[in-house]
PDB file of N, CA and C in Angstrom:
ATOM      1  N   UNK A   1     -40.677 -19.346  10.956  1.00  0.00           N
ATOM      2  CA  UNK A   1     -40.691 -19.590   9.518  1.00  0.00           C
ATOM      3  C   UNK A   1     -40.677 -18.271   8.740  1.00  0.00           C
ATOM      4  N   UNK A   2     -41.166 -17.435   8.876  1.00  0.00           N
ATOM      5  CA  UNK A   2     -41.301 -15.974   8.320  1.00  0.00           C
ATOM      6  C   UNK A   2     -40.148 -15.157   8.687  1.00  0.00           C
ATOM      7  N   UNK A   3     -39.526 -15.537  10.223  1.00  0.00           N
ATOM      8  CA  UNK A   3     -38.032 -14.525  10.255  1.00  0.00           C
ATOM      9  C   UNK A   3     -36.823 -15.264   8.730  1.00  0.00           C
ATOM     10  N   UNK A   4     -36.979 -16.522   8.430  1.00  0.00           N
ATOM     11  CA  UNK A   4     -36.106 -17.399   7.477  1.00  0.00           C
ATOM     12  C   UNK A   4     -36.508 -17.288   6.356  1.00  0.00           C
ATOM     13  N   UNK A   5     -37.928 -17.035   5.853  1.00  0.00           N
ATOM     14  CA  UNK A   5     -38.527 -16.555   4.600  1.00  0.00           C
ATOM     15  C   UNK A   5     -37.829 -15.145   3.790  1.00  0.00           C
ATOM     16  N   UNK A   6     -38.079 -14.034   5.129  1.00  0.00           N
ATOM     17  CA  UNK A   6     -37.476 -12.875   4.780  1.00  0.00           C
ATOM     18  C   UNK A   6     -36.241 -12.874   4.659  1.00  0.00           C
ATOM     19  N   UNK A   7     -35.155 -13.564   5.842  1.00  0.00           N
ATOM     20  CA  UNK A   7     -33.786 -13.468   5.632  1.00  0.00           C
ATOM     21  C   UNK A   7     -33.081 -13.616   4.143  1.00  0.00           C
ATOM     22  N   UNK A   8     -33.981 -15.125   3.766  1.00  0.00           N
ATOM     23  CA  UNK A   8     -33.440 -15.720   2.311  1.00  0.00           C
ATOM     24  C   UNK A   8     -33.968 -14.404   1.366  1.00  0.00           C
ATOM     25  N   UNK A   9     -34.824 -14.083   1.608  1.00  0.00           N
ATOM     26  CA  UNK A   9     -35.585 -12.872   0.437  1.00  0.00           C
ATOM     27  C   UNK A   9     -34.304 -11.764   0.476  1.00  0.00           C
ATOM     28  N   UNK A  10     -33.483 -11.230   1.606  1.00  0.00           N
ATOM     29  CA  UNK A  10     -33.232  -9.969   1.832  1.00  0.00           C
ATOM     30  C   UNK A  10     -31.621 -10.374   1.427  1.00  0.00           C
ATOM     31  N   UNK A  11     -31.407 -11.589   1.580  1.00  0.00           N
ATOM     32  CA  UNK A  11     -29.807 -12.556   1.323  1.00  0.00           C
ATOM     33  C   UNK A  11     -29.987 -12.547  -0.380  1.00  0.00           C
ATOM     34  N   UNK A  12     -31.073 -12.887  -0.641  1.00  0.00           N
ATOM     35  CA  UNK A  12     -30.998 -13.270  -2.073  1.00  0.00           C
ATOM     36  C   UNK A  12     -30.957 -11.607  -2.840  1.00  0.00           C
ATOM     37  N   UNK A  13     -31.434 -10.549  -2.209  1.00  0.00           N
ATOM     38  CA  UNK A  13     -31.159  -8.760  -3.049  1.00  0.00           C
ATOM     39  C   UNK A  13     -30.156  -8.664  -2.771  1.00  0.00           C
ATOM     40  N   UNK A  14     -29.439  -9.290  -1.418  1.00  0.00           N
ATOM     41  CA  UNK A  14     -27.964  -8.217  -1.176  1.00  0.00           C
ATOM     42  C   UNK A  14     -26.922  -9.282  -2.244  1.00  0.00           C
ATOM     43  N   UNK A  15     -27.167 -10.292  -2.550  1.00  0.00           N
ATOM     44  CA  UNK A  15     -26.351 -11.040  -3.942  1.00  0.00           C
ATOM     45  C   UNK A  15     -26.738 -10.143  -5.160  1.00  0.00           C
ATOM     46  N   UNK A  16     -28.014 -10.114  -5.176  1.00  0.00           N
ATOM     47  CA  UNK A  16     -28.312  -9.518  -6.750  1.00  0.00           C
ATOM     48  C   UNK A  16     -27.267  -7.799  -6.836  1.00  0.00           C
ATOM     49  N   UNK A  17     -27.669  -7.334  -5.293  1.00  0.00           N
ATOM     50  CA  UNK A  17     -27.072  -5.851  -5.819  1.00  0.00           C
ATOM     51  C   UNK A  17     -25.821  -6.095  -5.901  1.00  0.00           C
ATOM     52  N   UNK A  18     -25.068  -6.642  -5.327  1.00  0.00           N
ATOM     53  CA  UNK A  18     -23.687  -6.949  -5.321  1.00  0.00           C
ATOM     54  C   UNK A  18     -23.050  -7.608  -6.231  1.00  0.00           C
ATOM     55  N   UNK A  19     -24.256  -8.313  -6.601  1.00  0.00           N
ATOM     56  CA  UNK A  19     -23.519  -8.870  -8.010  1.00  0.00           C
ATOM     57  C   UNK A  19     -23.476  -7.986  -9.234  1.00  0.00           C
ATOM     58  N   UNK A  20     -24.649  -7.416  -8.882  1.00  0.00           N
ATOM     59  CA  UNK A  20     -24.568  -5.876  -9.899  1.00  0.00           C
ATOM     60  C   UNK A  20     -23.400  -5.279 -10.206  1.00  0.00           C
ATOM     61  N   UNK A  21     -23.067  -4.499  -9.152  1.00  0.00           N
ATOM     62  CA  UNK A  21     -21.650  -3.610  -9.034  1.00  0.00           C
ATOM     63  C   UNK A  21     -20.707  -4.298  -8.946  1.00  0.00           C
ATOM     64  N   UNK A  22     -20.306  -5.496  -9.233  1.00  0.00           N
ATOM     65  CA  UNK A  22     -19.418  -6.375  -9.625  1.00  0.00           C
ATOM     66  C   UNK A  22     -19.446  -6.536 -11.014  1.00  0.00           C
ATOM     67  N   UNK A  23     -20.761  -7.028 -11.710  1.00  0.00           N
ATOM     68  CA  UNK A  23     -20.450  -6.989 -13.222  1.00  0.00           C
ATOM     69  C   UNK A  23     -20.300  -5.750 -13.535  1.00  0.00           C
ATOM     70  N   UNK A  24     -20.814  -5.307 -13.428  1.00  0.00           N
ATOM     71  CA  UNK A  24     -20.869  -3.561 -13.766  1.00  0.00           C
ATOM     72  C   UNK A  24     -19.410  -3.120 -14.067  1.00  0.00           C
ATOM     73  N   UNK A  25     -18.834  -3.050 -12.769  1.00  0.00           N
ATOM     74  CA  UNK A  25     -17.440  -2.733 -12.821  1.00  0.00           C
ATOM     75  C   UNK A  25     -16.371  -3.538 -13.779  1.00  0.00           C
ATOM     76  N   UNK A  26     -16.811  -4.782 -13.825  1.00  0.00           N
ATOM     77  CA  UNK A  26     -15.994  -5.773 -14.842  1.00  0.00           C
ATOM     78  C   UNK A  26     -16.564  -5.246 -15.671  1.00  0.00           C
ATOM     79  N   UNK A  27     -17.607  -5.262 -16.733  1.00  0.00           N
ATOM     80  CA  UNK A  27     -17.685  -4.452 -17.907  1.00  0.00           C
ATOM     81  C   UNK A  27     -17.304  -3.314 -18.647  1.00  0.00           C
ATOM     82  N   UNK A  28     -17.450  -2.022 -17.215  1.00  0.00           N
ATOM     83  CA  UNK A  28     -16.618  -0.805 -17.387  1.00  0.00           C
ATOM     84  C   UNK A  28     -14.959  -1.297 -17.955  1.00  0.00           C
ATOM     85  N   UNK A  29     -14.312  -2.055 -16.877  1.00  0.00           N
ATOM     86  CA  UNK A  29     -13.299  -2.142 -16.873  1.00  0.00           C
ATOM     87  C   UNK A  29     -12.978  -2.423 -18.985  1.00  0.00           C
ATOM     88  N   UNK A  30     -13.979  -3.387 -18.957  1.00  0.00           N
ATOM     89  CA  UNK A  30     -13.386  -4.139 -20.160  1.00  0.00           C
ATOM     90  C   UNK A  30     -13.512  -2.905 -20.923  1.00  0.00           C
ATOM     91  N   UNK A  31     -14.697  -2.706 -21.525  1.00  0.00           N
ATOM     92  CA  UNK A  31     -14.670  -1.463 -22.007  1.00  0.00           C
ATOM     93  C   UNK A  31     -14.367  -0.936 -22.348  1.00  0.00           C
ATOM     94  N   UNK A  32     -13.479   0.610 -21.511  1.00  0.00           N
ATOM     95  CA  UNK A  32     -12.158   1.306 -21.551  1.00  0.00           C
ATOM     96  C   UNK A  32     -10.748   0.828 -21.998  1.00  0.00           C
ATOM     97  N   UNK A  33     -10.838  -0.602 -21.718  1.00  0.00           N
ATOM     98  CA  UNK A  33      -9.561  -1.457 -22.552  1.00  0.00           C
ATOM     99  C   UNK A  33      -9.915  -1.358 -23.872  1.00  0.00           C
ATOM    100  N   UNK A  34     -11.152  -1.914 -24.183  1.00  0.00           N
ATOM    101  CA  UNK A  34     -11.440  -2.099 -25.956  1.00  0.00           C
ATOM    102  C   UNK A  34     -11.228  -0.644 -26.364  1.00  0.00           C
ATOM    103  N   UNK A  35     -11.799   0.626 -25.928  1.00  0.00           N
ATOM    104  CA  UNK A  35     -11.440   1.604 -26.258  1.00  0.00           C
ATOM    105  C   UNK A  35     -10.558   1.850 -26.655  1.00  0.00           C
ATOM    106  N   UNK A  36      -9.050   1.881 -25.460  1.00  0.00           N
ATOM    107  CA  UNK A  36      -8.149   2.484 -25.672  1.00  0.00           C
ATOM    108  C   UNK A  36      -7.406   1.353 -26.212  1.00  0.00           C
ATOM    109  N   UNK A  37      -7.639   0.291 -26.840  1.00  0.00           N
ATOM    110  CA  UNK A  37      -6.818  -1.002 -27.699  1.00  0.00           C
ATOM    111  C   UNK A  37      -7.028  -0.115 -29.204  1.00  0.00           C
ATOM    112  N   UNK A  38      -8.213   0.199 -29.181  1.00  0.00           N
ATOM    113  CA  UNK A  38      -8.542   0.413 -30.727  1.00  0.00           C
ATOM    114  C   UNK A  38      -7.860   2.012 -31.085  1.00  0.00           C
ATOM    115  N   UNK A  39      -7.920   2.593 -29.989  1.00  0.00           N
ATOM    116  CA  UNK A  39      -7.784   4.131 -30.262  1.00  0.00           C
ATOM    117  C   UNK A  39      -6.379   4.449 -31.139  1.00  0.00           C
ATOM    118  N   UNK A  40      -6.862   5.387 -32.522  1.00  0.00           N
ATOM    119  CA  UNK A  40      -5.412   5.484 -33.058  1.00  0.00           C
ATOM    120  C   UNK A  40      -4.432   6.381 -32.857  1.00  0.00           C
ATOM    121  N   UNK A  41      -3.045   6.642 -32.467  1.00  0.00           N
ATOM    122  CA  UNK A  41      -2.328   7.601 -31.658  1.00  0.00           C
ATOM    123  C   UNK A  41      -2.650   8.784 -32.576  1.00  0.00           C
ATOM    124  N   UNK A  42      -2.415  10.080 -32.014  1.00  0.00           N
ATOM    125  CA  UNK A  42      -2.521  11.238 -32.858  1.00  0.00           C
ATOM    126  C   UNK A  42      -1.630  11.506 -33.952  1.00  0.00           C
ATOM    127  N   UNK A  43      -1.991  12.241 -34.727  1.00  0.00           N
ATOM    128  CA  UNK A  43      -1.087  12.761 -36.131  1.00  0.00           C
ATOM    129  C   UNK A  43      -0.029  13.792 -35.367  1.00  0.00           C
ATOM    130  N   UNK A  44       1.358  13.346 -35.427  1.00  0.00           N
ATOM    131  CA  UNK A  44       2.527  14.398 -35.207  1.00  0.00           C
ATOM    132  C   UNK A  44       2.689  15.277 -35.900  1.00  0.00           C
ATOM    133  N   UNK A  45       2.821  16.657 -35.238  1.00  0.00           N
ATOM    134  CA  UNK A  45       2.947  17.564 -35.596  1.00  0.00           C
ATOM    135  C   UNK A  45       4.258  18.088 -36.155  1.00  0.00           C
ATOM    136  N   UNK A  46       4.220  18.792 -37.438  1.00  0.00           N
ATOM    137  CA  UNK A  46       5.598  18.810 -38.069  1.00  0.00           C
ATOM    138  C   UNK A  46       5.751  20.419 -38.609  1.00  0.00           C
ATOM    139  N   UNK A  47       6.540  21.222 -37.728  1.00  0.00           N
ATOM    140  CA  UNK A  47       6.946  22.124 -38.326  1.00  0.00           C
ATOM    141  C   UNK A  47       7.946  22.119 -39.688  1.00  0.00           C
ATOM    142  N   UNK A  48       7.848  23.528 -40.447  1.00  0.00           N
ATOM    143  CA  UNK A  48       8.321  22.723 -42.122  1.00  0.00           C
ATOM    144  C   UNK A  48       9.081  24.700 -41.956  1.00  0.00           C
ATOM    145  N   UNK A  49      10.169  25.042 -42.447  1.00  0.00           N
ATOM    146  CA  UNK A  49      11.015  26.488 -42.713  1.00  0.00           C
ATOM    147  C   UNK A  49      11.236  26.191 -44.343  1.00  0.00           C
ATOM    148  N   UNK A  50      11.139  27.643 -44.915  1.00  0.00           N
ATOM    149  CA  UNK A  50      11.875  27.518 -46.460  1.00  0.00           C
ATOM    150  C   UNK A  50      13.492  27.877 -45.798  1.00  0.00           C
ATOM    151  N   UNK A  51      14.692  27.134 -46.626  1.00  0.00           N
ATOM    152  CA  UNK A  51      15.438  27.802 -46.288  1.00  0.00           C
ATOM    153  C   UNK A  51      16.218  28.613 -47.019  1.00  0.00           C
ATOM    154  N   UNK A  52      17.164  29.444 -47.434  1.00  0.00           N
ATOM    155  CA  UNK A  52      17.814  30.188 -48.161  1.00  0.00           C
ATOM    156  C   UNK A  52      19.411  29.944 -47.975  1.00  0.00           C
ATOM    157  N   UNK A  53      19.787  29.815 -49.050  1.00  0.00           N
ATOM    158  CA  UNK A  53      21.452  29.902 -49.144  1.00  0.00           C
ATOM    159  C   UNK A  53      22.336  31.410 -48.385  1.00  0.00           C
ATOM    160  N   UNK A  54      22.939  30.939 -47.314  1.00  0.00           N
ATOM    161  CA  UNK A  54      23.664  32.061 -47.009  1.00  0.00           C
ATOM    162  C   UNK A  54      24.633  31.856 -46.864  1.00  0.00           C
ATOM    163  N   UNK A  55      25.985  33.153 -46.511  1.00  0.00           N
ATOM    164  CA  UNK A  55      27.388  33.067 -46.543  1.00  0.00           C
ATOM    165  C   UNK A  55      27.730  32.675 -44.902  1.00  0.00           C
ATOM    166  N   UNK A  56      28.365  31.111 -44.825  1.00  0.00           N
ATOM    167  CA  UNK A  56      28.754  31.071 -43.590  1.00  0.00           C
ATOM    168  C   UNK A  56      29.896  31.317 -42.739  1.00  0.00           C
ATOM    169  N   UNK A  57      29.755  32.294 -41.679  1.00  0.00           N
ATOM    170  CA  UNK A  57      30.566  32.975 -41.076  1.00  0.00           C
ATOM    171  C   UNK A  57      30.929  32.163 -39.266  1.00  0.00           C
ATOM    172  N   UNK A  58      32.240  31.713 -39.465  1.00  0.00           N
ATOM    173  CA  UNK A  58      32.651  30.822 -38.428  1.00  0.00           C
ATOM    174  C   UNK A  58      32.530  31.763 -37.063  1.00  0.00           C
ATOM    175  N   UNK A  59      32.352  31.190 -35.768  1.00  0.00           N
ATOM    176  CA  UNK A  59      32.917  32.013 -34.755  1.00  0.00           C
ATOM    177  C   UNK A  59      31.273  32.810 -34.186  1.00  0.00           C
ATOM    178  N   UNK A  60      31.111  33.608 -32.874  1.00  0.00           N
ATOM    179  CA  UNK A  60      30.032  33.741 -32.290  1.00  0.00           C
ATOM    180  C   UNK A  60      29.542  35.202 -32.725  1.00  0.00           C
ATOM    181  N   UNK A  61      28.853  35.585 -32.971  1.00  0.00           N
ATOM    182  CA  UNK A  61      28.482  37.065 -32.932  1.00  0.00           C
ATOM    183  C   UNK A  61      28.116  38.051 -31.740  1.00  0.00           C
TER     184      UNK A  61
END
């Protein structure tokens, strides 16, 4: 009776831990989705030149 007492005792932690690192990991998972659902893309970067009127000369230099 006591080897079946303990078994169920030691059956019933290795569910709890396991069920642990099972939700666990499903939560992480979700998580990082909601994160990166919400995340807003970065601001593009825009180079800007003044330009000036010049005389255009055909052909390669």
């Amino acid at each position: 009776m006591l080897v079946i007492k303990r078994f169920i005792i030691a059956f019933i932690l290795l569910v709890v831990v396991c069920g642990g690192i099972v939700g666990f990991n499903l939560f992480r998972d979700n998580a990082m989705q909601q994160f990166f659902a919400t995340m807003k893309p970065p601001a593009a970067t825009v180079s800007t030149m003044i330009v000036k009127p010049t005389e255009w000369t055909p052909g390669v230099e």
